[in-house]
C-alpha atoms as a PDB file:
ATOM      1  CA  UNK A   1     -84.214  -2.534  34.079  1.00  0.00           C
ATOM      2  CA  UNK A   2     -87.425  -2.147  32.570  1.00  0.00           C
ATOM      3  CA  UNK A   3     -88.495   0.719  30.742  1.00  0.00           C
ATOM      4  CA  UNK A   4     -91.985   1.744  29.220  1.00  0.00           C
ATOM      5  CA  UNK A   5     -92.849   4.225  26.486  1.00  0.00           C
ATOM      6  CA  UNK A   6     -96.044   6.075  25.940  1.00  0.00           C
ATOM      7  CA  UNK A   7     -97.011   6.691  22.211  1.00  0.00           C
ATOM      8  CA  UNK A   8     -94.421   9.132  22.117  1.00  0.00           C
ATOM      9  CA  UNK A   9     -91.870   9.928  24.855  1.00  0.00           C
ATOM     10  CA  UNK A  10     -92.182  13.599  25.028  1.00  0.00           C
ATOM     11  CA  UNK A  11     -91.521  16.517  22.804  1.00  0.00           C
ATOM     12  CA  UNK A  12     -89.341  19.011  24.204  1.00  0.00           C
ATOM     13  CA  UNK A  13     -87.764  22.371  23.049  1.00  0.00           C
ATOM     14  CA  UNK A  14     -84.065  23.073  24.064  1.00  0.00           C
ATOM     15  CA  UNK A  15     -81.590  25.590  23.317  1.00  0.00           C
ATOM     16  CA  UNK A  16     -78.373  23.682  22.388  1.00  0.00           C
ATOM     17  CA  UNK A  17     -75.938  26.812  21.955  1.00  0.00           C
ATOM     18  CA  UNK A  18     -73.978  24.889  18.951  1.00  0.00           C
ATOM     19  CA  UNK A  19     -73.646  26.359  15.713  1.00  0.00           C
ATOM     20  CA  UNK A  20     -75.322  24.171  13.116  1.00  0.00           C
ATOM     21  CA  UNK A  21     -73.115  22.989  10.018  1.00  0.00           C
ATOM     22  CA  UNK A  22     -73.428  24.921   6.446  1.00  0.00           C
ATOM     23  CA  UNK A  23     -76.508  23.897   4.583  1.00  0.00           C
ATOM     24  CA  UNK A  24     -75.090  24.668   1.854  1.00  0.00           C
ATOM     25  CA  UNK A  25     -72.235  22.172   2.411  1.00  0.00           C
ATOM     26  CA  UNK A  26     -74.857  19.715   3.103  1.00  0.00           C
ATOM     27  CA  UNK A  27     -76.893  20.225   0.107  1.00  0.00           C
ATOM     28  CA  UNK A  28     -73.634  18.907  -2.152  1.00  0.00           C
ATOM     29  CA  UNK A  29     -74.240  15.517  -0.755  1.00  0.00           C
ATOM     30  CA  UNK A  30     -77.591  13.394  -3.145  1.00  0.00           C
ATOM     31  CA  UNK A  31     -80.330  13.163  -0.770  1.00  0.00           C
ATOM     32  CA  UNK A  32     -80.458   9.456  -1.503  1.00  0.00           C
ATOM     33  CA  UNK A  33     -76.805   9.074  -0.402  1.00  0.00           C
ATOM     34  CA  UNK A  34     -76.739  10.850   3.198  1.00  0.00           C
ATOM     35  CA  UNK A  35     -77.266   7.885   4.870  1.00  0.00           C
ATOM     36  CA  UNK A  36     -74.253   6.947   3.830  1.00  0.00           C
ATOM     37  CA  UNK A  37     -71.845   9.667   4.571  1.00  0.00           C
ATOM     38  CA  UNK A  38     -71.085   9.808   7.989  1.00  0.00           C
ATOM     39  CA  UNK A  39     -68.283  11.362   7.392  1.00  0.00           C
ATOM     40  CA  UNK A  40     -70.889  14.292   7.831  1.00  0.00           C
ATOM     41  CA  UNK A  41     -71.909  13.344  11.009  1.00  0.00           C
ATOM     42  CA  UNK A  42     -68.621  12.996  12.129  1.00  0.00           C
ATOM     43  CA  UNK A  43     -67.862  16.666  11.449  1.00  0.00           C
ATOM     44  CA  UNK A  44     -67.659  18.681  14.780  1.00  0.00           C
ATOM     45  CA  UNK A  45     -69.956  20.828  14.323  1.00  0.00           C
ATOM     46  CA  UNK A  46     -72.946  18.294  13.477  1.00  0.00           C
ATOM     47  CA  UNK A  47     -71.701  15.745  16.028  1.00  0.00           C
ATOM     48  CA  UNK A  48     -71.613  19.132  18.596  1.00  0.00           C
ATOM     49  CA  UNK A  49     -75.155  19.444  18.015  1.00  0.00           C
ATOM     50  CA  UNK A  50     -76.632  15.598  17.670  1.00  0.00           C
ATOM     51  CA  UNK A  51     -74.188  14.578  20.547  1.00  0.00           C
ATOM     52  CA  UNK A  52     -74.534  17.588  22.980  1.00  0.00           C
ATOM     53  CA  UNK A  53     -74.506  17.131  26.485  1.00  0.00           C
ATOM     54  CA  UNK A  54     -78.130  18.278  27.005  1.00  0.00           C
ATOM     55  CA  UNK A  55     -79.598  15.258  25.372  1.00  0.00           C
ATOM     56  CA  UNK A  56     -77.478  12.946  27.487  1.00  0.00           C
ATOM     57  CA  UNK A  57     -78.848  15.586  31.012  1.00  0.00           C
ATOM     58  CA  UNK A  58     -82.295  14.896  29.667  1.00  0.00           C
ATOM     59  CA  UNK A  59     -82.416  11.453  29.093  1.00  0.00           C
ATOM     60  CA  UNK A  60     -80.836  10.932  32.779  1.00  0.00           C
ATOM     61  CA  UNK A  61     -83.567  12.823  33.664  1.00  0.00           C
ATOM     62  CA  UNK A  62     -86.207  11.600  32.455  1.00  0.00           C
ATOM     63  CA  UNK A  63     -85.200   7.638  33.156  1.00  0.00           C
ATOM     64  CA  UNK A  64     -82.000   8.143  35.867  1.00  0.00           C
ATOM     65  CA  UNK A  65     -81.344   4.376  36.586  1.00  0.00           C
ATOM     66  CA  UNK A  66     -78.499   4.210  34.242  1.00  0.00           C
ATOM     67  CA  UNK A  67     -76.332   6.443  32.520  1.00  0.00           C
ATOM     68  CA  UNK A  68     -77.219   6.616  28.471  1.00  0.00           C
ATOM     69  CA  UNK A  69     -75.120   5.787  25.640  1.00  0.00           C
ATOM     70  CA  UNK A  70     -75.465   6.907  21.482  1.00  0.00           C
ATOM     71  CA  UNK A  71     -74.370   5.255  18.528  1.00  0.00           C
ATOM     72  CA  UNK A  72     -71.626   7.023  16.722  1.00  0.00           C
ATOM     73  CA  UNK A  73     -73.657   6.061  13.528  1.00  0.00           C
ATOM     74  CA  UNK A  74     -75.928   8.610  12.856  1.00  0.00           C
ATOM     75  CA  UNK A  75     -78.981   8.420  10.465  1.00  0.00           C
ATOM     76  CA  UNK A  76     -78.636  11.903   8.493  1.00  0.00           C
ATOM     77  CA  UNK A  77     -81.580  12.750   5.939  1.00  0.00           C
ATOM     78  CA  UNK A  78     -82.088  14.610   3.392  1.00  0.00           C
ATOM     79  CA  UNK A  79     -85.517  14.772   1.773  1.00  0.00           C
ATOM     80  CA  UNK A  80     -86.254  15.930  -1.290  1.00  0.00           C
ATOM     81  CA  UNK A  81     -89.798  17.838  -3.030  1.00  0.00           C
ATOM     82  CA  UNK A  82     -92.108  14.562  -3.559  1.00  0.00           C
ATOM     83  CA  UNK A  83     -90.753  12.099  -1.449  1.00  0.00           C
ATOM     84  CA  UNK A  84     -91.355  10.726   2.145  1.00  0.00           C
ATOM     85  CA  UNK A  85     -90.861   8.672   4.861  1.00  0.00           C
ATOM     86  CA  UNK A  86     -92.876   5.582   4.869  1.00  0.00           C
ATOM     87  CA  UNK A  87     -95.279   4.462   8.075  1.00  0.00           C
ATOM     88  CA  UNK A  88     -93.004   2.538  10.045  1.00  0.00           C
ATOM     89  CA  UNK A  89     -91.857   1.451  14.000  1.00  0.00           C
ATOM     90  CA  UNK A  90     -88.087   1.654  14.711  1.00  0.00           C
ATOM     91  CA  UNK A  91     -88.159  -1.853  16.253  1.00  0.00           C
ATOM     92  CA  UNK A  92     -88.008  -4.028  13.169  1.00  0.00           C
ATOM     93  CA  UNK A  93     -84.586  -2.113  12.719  1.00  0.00           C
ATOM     94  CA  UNK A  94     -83.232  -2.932  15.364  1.00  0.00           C
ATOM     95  CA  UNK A  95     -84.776  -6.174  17.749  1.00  0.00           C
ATOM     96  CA  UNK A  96     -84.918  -6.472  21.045  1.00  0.00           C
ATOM     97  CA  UNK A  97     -81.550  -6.598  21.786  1.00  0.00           C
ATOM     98  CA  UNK A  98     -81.320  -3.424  23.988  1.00  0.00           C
ATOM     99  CA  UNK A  99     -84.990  -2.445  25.368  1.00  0.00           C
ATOM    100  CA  UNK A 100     -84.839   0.990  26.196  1.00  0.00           C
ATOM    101  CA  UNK A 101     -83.653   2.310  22.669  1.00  0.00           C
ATOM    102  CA  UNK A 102     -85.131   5.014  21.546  1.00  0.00           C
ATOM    103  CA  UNK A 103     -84.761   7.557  18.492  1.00  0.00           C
ATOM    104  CA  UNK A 104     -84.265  11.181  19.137  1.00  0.00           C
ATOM    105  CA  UNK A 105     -84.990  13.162  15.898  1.00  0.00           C
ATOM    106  CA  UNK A 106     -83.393  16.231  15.405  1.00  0.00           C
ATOM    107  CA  UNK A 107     -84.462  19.160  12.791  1.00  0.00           C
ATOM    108  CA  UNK A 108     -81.955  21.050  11.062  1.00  0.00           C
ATOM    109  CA  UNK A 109     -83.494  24.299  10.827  1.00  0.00           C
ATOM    110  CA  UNK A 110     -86.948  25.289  11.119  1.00  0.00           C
ATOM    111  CA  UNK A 111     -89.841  22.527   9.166  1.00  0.00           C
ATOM    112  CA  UNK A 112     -93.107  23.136   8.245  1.00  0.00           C
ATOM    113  CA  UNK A 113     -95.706  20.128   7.895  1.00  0.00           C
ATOM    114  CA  UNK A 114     -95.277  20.818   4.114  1.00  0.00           C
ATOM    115  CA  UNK A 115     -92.219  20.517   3.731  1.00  0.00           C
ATOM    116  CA  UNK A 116     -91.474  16.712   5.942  1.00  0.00           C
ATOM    117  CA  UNK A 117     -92.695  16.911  10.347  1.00  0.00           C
ATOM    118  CA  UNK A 118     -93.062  13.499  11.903  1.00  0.00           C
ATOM    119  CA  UNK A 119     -96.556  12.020  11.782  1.00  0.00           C
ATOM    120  CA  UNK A 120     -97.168   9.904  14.345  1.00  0.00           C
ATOM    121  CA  UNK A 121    -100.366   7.420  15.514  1.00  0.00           C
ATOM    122  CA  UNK A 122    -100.796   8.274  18.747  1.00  0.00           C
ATOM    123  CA  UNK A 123    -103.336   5.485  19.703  1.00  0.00           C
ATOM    124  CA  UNK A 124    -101.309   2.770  17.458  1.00  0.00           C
ATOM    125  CA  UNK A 125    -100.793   0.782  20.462  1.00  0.00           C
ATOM    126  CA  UNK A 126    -104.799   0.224  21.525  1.00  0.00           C
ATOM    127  CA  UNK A 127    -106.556   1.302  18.475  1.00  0.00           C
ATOM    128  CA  UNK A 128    -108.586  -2.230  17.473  1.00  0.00           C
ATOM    129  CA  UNK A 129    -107.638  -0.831  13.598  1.00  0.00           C
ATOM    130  CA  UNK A 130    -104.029  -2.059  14.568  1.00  0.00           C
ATOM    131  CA  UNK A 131    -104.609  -4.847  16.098  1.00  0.00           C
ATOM    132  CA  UNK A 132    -103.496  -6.989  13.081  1.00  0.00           C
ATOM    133  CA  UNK A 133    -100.414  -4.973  12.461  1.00  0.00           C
ATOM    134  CA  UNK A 134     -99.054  -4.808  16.433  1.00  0.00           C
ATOM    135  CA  UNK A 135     -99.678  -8.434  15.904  1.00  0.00           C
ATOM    136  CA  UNK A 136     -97.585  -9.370  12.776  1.00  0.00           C
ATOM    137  CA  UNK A 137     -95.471  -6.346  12.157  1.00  0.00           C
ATOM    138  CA  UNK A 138     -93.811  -5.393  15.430  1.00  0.00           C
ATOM    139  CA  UNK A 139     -92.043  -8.646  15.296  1.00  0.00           C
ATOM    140  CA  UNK A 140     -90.808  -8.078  11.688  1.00  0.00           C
ATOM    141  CA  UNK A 141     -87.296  -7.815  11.004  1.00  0.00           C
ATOM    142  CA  UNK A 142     -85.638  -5.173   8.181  1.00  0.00           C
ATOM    143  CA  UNK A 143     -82.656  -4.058   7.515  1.00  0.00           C
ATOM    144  CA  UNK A 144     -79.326  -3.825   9.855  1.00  0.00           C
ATOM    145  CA  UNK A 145     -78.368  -0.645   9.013  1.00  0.00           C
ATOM    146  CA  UNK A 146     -82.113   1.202   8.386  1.00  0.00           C
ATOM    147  CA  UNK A 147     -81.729   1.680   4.686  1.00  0.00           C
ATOM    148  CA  UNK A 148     -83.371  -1.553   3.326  1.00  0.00           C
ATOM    149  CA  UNK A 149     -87.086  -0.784   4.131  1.00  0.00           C
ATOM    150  CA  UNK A 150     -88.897  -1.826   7.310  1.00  0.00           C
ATOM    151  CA  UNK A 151     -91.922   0.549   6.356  1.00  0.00           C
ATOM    152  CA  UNK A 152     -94.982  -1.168   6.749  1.00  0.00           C
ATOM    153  CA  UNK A 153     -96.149   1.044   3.917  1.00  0.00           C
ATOM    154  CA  UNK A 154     -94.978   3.307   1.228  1.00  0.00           C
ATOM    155  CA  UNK A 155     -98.744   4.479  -0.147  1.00  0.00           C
ATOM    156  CA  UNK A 156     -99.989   7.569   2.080  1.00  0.00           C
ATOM    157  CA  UNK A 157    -103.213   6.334   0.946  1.00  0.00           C
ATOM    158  CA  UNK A 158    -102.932   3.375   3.003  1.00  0.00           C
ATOM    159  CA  UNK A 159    -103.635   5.612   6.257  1.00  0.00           C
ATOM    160  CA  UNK A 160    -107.086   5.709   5.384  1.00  0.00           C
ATOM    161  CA  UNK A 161    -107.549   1.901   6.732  1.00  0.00           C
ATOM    162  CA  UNK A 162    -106.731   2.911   9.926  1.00  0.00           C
ATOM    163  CA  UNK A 163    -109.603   5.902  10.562  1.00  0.00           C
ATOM    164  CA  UNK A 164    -108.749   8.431  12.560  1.00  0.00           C
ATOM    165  CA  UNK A 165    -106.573   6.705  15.077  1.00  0.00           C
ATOM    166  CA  UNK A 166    -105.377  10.269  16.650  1.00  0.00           C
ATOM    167  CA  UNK A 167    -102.430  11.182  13.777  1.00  0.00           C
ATOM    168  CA  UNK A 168    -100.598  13.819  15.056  1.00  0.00           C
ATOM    169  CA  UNK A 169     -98.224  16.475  13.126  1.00  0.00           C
ATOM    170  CA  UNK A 170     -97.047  20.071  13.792  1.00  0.00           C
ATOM    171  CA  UNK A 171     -94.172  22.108  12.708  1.00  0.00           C
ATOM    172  CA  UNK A 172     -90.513  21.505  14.665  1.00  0.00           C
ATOM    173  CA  UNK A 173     -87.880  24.606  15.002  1.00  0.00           C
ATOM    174  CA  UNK A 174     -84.485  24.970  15.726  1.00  0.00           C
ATOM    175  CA  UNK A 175     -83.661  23.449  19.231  1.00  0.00           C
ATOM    176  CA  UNK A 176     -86.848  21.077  19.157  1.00  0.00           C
ATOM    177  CA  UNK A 177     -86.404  17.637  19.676  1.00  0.00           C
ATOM    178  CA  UNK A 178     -88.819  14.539  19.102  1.00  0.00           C
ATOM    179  CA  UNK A 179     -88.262  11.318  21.788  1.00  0.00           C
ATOM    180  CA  UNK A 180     -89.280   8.348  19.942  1.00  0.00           C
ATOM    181  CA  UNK A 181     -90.229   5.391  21.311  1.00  0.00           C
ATOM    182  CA  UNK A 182     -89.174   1.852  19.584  1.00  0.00           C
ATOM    183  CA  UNK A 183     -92.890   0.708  18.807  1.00  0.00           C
ATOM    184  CA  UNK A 184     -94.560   3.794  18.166  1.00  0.00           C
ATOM    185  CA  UNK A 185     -96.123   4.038  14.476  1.00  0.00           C
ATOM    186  CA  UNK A 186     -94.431   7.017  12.357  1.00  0.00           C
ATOM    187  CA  UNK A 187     -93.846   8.422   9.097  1.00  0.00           C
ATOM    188  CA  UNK A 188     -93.263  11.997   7.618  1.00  0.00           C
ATOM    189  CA  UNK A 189     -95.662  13.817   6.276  1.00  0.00           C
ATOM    190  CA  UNK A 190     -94.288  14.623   2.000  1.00  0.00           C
ATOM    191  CA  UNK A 191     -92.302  17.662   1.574  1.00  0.00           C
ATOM    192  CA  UNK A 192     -94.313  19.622  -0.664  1.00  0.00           C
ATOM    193  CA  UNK A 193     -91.276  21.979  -1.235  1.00  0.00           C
ATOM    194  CA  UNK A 194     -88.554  22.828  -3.227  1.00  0.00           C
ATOM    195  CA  UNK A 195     -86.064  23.071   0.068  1.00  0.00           C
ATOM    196  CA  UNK A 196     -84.778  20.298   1.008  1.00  0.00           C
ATOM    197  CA  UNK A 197     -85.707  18.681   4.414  1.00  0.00           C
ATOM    198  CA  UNK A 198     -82.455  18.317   6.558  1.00  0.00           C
ATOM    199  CA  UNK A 199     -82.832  16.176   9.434  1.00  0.00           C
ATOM    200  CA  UNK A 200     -81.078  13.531  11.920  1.00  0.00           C
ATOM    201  CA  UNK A 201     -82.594  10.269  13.452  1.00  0.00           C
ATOM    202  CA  UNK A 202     -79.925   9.127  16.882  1.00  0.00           C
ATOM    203  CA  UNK A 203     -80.436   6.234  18.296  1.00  0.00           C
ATOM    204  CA  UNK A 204     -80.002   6.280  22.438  1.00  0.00           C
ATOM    205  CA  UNK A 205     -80.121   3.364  24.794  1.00  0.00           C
ATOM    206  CA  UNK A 206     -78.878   2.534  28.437  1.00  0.00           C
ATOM    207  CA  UNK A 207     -75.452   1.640  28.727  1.00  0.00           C
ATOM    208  CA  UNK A 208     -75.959  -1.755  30.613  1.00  0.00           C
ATOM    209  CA  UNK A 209     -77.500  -2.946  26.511  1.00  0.00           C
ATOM    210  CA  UNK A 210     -76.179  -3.262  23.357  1.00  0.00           C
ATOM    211  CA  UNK A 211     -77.486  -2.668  20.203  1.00  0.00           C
ATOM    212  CA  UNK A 212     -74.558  -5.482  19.190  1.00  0.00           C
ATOM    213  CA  UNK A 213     -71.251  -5.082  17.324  1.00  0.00           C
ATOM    214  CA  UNK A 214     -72.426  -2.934  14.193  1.00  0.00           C
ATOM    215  CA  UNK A 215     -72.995  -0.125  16.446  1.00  0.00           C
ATOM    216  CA  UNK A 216     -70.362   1.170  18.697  1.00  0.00           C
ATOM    217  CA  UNK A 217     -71.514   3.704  21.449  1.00  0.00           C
ATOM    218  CA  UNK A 218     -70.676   7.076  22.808  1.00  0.00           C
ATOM    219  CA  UNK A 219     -70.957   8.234  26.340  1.00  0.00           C
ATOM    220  CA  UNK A 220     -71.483  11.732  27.645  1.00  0.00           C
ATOM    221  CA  UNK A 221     -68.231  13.928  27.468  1.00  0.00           C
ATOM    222  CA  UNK A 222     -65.916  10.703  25.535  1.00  0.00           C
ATOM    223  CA  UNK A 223     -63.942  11.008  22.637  1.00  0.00           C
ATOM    224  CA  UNK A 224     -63.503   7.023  22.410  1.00  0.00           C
ATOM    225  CA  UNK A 225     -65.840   4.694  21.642  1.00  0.00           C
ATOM    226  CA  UNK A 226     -67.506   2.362  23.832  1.00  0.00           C
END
């Protein structure tokens, strides 16, 4: 099956009806270290939410061929005032080993541009500034797990290279949801506050792939992995 992402999939607003955990349960756990407690993910009431059946309905929707899958690892962040994601495509995390993966970010809670929103280079994939980094980077390789770096850069100031090659940011609320394509060039804008910005990356893909052994998959309504 062959799928084909624009510069980003969509952006769509939905109404999951789950209860969202306790910040202030969250907040205990070092920003630094979140990615490594999914132990928090695994609660019910996150998983209800970053699991629910309404991402599975739109995904079918959206490509129907086959049904979609998840991995139970979940990529939980917690951003503190000062820092940032760096510019990056999801790809060099993962390969090519399952084509149609793509990242579904999920908000906890309402989020300002100030305080962390997705910034994303909507002509990354035919702006001529680019050209030299869709042809070295995108084949990169980084980390397994997506907490050794795979940014292309850390410096914000970097951006200015590529001109205005149609960067696009705007607040996110409860129930949005960003589709994220594997190549498409993103960071996050720096969180200029003193909240911290609570936030999910899932990873989705069809369930004919594999993203290989490290990551074991959910299907819609299971309690047991796939």
């Amino acid at each position: 099956m062959a799928f084909s992402y624009s510069a980003v999939s969509c952006l769509a607003r939905m109404s999951f009806g789950h209860e969202l955990p306790s910040a202030t349960f969250l907040r205990r756990i070092p920003g630094a270290s979140l990615l490594a407690h999914q132990e928090v993910a695994d609660l019910p009431a996150v998983r209800n939410v970053l699991e629910t059946s309404e991402l599975f309905e739109l995904l079918g929707k959206l490509w129907p061929v086959d049904p979609w899958v998840t991995t139970r690892h979940k990529w939980l962040r917690a951003v503190a005032k000062g820092q940032f994601t760096g510019l990056h495509i999801d790809r060099v995390y993962f390969g090519n080993f399952a084509p149609s993966m793509l990242t579904i970010w999920i908000p906890f809670g309402d989020i300002e541009p100030s305080q962390g929103t997705v910034l994303f280079a909507s002509q990354y994939r035919s702006a001529d500034a680019f050209s030299e980094v869709r042809a070295h980077y995108n084949g990169s390789r980084a980390g397994r797990d997506g907490r050794d770096s795979g940014w292309y850069s850390n410096d914000a100031a970097d951006l200015e290279q590529f001109g205005d090659c149609g960067w696009r940011c705007g607040p996110m609320y409860m129930g949005d949801i960003l589709l994220i394509g594997p190549e498409t060039m993103h960071m996050s804008t720096t969180n200029q506050t003193d909240a911290l910005r609570m936030s999910c990356d899932t990873r989705w893909h069809s369930a004919s792939e594999s993203l290989g052994a490290l990551y074991p998959v959910r299907a819609q309504c299971s309690a047991e992995l796939v």
